[in-house]
Protein backbone atom coordinates (compact mmCIF):
# COMPACT_ATOMS: atom_id res chain seq x y z
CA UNK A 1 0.00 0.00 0.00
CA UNK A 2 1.27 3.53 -0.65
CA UNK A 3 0.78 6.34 1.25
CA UNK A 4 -1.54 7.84 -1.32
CA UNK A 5 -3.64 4.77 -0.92
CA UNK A 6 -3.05 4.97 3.29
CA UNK A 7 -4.39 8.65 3.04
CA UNK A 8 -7.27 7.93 0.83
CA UNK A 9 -8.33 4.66 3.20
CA UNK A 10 -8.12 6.93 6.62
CA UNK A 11 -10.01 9.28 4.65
CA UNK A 12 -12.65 6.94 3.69
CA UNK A 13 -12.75 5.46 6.72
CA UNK A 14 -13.52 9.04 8.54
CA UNK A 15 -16.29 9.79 6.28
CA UNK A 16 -18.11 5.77 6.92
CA UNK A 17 -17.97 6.31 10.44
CA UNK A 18 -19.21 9.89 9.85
CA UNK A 19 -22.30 9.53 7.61
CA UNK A 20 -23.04 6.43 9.77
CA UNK A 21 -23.16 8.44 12.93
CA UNK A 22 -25.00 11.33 11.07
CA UNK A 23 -27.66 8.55 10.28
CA UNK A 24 -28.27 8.43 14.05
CA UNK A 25 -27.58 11.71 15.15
CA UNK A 26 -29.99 13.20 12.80
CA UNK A 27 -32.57 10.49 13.82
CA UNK A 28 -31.95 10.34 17.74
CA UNK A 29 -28.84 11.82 18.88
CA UNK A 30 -29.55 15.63 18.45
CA UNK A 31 -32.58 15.66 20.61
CA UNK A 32 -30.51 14.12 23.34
CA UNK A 33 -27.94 17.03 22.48
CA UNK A 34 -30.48 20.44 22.02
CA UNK A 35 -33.80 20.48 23.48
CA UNK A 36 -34.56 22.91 20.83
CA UNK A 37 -34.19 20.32 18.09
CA UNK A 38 -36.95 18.13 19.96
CA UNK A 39 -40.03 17.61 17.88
CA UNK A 40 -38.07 19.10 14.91
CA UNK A 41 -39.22 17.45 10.90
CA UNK A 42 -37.26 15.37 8.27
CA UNK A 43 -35.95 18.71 6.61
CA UNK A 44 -34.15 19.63 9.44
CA UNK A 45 -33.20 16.83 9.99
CA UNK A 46 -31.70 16.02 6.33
CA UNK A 47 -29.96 19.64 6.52
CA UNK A 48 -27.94 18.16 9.68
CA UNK A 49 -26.61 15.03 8.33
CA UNK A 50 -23.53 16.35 6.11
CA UNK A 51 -22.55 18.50 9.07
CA UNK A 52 -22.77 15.83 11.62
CA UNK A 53 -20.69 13.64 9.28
CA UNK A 54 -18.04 16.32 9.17
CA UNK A 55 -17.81 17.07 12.76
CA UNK A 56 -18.91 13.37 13.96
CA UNK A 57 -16.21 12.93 16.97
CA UNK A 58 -16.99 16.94 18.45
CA UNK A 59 -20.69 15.22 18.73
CA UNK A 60 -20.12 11.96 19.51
CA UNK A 61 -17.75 13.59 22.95
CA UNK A 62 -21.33 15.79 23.27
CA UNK A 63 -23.64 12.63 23.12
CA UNK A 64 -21.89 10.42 25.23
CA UNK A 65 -20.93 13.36 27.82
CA UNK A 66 -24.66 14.26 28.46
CA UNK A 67 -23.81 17.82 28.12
CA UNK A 68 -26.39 19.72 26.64
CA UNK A 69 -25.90 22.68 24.28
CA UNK A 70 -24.12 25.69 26.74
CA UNK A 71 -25.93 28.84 27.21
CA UNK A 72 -24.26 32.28 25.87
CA UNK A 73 -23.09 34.90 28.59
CA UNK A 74 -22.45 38.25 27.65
CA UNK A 75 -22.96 41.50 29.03
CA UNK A 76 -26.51 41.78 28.29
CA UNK A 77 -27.37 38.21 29.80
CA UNK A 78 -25.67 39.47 33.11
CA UNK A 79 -27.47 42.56 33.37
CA UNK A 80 -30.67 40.61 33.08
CA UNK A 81 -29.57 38.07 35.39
CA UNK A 82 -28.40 40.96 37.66
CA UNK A 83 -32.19 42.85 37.70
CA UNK A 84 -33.90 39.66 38.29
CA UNK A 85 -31.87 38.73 41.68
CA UNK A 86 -32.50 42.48 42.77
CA UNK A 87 -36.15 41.53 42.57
């Protein structure tokens, strides 16, 4: 085997176990993930599955972690938080 033929197997290999996990990220996974994708339809769905294959082990460490998707803090999320403790 040459190493052209090494790169294009680990390559290959990357994008199976990709669109494989896509199929059940896109199907399960992401509602486990984002609340916000609960209930969501096939087109959303769909739209997910060449990212997911892409970034496959970032959400695979996400599924298996439990963690849910973190919330933003800024400036303007402090403030808020800041007036609703004063209350």
């Amino acid at each position: 085997m040459s190493v052209a033929e090494g790169i294009v197997f680990v390559f290959l290999t990357y994008g199976l176990a990709g669109l494989v996990f896509a199929v059940y990220f896109a199907l399960s996974g992401v509602a486990r993930v984002d609340d916000a994708a609960k209930g969501s339809g096939f087109g959303f769905r769909l739209l997910i599955i060449p990212a997911s294959a892409a970034l496959w082990p970032l959400l695979l460490a996400r599924v298996l972690s439990g963690r849910k998707v973190p919330v933003e803090t800024n400036a303007h999320r402090q403030a808020a938080r800041r007036e609703d403790d004063g209350k």
